[in-house]
N, C-alpha and C. Protein backbone atom coordinates (compact mmCIF):
# COMPACT_ATOMS: atom_id res chain seq x y z
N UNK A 1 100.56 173.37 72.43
CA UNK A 1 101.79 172.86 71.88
C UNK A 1 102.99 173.60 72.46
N UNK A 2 102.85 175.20 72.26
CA UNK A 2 103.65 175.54 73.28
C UNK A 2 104.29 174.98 74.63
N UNK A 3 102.95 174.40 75.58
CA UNK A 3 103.48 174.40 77.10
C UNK A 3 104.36 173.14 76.90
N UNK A 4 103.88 172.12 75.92
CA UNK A 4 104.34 170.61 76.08
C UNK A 4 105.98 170.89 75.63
N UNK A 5 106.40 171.47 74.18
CA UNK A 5 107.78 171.56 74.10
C UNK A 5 108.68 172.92 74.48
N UNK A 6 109.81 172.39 75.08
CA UNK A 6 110.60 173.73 75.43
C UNK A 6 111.32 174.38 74.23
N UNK A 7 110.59 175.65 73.37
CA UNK A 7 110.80 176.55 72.51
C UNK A 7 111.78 176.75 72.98
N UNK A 8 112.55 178.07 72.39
CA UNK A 8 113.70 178.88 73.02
C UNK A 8 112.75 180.21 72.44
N UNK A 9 111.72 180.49 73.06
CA UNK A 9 111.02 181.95 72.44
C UNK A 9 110.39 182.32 73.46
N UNK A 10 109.92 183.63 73.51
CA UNK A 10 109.66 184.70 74.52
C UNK A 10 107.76 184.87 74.47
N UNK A 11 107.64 185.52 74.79
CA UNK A 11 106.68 185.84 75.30
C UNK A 11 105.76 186.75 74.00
N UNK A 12 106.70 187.65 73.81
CA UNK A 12 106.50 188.35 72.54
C UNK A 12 106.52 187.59 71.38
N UNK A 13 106.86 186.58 71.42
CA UNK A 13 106.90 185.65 69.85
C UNK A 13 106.15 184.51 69.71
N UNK A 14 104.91 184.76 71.40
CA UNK A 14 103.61 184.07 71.42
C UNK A 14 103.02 184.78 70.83
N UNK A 15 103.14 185.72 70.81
CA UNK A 15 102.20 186.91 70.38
C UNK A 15 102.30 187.91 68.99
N UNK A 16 103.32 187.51 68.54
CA UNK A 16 103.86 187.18 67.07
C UNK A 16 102.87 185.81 66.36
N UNK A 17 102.89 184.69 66.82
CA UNK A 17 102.30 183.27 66.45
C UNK A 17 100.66 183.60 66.11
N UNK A 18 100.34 184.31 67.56
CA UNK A 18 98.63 184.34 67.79
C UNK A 18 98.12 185.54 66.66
N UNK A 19 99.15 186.47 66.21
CA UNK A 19 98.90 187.28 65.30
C UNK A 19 98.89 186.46 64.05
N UNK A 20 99.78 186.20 63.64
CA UNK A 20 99.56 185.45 62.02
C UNK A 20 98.50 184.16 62.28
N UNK A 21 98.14 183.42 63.35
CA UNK A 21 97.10 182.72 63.44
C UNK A 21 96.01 183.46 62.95
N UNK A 22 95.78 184.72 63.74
CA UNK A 22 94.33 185.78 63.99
C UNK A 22 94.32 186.28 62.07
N UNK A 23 95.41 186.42 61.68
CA UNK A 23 95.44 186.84 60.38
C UNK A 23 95.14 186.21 59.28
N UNK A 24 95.46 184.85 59.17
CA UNK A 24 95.30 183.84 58.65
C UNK A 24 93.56 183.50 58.52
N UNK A 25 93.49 183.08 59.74
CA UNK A 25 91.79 183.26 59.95
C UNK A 25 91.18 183.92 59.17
N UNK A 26 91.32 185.29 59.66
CA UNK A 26 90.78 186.76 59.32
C UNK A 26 90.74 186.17 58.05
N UNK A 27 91.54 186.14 57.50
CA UNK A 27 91.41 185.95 55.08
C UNK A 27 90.90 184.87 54.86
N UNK A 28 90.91 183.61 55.56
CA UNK A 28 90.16 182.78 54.71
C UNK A 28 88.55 182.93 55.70
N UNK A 29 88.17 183.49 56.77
CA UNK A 29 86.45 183.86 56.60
C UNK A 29 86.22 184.69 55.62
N UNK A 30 87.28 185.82 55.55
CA UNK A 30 86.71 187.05 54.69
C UNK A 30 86.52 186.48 53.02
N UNK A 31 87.05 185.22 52.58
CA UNK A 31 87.07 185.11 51.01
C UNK A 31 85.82 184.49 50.78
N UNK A 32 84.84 183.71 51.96
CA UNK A 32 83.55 183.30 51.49
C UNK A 32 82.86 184.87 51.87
N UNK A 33 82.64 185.66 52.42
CA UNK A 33 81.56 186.86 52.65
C UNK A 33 82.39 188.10 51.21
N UNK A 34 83.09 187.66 50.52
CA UNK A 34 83.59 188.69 49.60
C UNK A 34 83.13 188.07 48.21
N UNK A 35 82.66 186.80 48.51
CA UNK A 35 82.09 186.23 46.74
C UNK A 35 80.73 186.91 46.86
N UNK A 36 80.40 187.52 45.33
CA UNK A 36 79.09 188.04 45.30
C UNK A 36 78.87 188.99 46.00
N UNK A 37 79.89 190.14 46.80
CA UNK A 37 79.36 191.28 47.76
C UNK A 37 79.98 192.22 46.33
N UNK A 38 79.66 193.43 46.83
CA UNK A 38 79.65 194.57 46.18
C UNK A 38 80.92 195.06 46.56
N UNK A 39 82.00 196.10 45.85
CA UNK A 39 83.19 196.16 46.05
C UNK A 39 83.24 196.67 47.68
N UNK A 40 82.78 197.79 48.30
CA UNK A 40 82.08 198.51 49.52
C UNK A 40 82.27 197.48 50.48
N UNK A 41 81.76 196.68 50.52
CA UNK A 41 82.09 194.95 51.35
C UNK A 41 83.03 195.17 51.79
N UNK A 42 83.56 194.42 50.38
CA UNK A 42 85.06 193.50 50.31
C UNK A 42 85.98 194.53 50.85
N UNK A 43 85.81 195.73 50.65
CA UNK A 43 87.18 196.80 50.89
C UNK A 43 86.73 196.95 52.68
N UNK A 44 85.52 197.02 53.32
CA UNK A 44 85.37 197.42 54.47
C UNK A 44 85.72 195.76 55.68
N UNK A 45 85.42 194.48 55.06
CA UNK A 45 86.11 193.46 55.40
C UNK A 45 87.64 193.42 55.39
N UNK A 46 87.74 193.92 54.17
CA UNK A 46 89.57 193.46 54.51
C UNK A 46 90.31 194.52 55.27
N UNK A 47 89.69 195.99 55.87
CA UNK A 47 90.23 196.65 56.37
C UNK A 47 89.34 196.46 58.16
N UNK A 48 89.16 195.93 58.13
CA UNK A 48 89.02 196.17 59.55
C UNK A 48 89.44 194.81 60.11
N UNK A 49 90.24 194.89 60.64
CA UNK A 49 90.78 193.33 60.89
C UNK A 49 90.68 192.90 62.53
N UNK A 50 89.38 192.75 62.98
CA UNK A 50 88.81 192.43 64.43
C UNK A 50 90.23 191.03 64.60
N UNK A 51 89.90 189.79 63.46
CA UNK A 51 90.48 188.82 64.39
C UNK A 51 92.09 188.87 64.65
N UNK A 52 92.64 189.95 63.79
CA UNK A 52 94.27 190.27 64.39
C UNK A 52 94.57 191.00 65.16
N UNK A 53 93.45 192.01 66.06
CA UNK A 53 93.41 192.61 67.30
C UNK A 53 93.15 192.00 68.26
N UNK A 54 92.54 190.90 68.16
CA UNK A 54 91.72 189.73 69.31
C UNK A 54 92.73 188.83 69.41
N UNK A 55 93.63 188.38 68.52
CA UNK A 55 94.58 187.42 68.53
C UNK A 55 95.79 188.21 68.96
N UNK A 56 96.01 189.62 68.85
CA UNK A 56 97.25 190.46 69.78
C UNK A 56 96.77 190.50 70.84
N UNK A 57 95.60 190.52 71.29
CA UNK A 57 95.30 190.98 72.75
C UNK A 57 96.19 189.47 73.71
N UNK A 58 95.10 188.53 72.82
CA UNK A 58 95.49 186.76 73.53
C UNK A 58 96.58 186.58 73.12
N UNK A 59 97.68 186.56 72.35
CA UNK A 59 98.53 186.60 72.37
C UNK A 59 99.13 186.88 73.49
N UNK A 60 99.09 188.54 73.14
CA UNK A 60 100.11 188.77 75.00
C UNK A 60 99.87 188.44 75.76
N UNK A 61 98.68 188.40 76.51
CA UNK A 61 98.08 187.74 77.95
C UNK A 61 98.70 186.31 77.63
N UNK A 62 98.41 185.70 76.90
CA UNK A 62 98.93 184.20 77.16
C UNK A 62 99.94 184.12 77.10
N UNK A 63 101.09 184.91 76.23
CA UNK A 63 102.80 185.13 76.38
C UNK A 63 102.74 185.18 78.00
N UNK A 64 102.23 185.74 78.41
CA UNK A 64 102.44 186.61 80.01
C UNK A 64 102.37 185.56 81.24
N UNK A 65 101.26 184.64 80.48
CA UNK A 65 101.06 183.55 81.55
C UNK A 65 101.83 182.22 81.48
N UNK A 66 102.02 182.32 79.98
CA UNK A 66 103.05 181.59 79.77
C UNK A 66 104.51 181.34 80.66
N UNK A 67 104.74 183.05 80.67
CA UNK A 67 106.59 183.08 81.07
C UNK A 67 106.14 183.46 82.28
N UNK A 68 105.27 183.70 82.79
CA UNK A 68 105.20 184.34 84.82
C UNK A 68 104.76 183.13 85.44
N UNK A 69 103.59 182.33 84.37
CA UNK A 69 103.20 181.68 85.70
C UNK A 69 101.95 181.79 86.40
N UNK A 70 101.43 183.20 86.55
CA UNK A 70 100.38 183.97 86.85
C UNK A 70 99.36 183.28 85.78
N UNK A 71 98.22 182.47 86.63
CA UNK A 71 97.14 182.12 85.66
C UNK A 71 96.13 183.23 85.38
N UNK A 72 96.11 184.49 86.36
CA UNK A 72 95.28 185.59 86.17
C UNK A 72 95.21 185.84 84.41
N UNK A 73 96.81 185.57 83.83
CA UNK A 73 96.82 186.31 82.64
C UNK A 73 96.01 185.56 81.69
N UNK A 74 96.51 184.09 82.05
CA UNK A 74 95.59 183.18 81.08
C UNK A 74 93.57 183.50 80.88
N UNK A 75 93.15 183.88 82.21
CA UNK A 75 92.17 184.53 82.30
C UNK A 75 91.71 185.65 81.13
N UNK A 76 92.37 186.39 81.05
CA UNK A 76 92.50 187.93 80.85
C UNK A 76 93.02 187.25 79.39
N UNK A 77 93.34 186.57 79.36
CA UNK A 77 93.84 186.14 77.53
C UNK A 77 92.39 185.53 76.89
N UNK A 78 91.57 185.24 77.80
CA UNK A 78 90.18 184.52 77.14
C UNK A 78 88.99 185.31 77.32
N UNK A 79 89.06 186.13 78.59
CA UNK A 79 88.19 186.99 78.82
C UNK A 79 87.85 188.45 77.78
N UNK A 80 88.99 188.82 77.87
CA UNK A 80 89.02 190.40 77.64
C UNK A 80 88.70 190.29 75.28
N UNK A 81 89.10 189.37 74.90
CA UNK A 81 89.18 189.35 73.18
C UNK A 81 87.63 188.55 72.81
N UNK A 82 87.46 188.04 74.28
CA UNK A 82 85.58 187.57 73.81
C UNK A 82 84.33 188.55 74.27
């Protein structure tokens, strides 16, 4: 959706987007594996937050390829968070 309309936003505010995407995610998997777990779980799920580090990584790489051009980054936005 990005490439099709011309935003007025940067590179960094792809990567702003891919974060609250990755975050978003992150809470609604974590609310089915937190019914019926033991508190120990639920507290070690909601603190380790894999999919808002994976969604900053792709974020930037794809900000990057976004505004350069350079498809290497787009690479490196799919490669490096899988």
């Amino acid at each position: 959706m990005l490439k099709k309309k011309n935003y007025a936003c940067s590179w960094v505010d792809v990567t702003a987007f891919m974060v609250i995407i990755g975050t978003a995610f992150g809470m609604i998997e974590d609310i089915p594996y937190a019914i019926g777990e033991n508190p120990i779980v639920i507290i070690v799920r909601g603190l380790t937050l894999g999919h808002v580090g994976y969604a900053f990584i792709m974020g930037w790489f794809y900000g990057k390829e976004l505004y350069t051009g350079k498809k290497r980054y787009g690479v490196i936005a799919v490669l490096l968070p899988w």
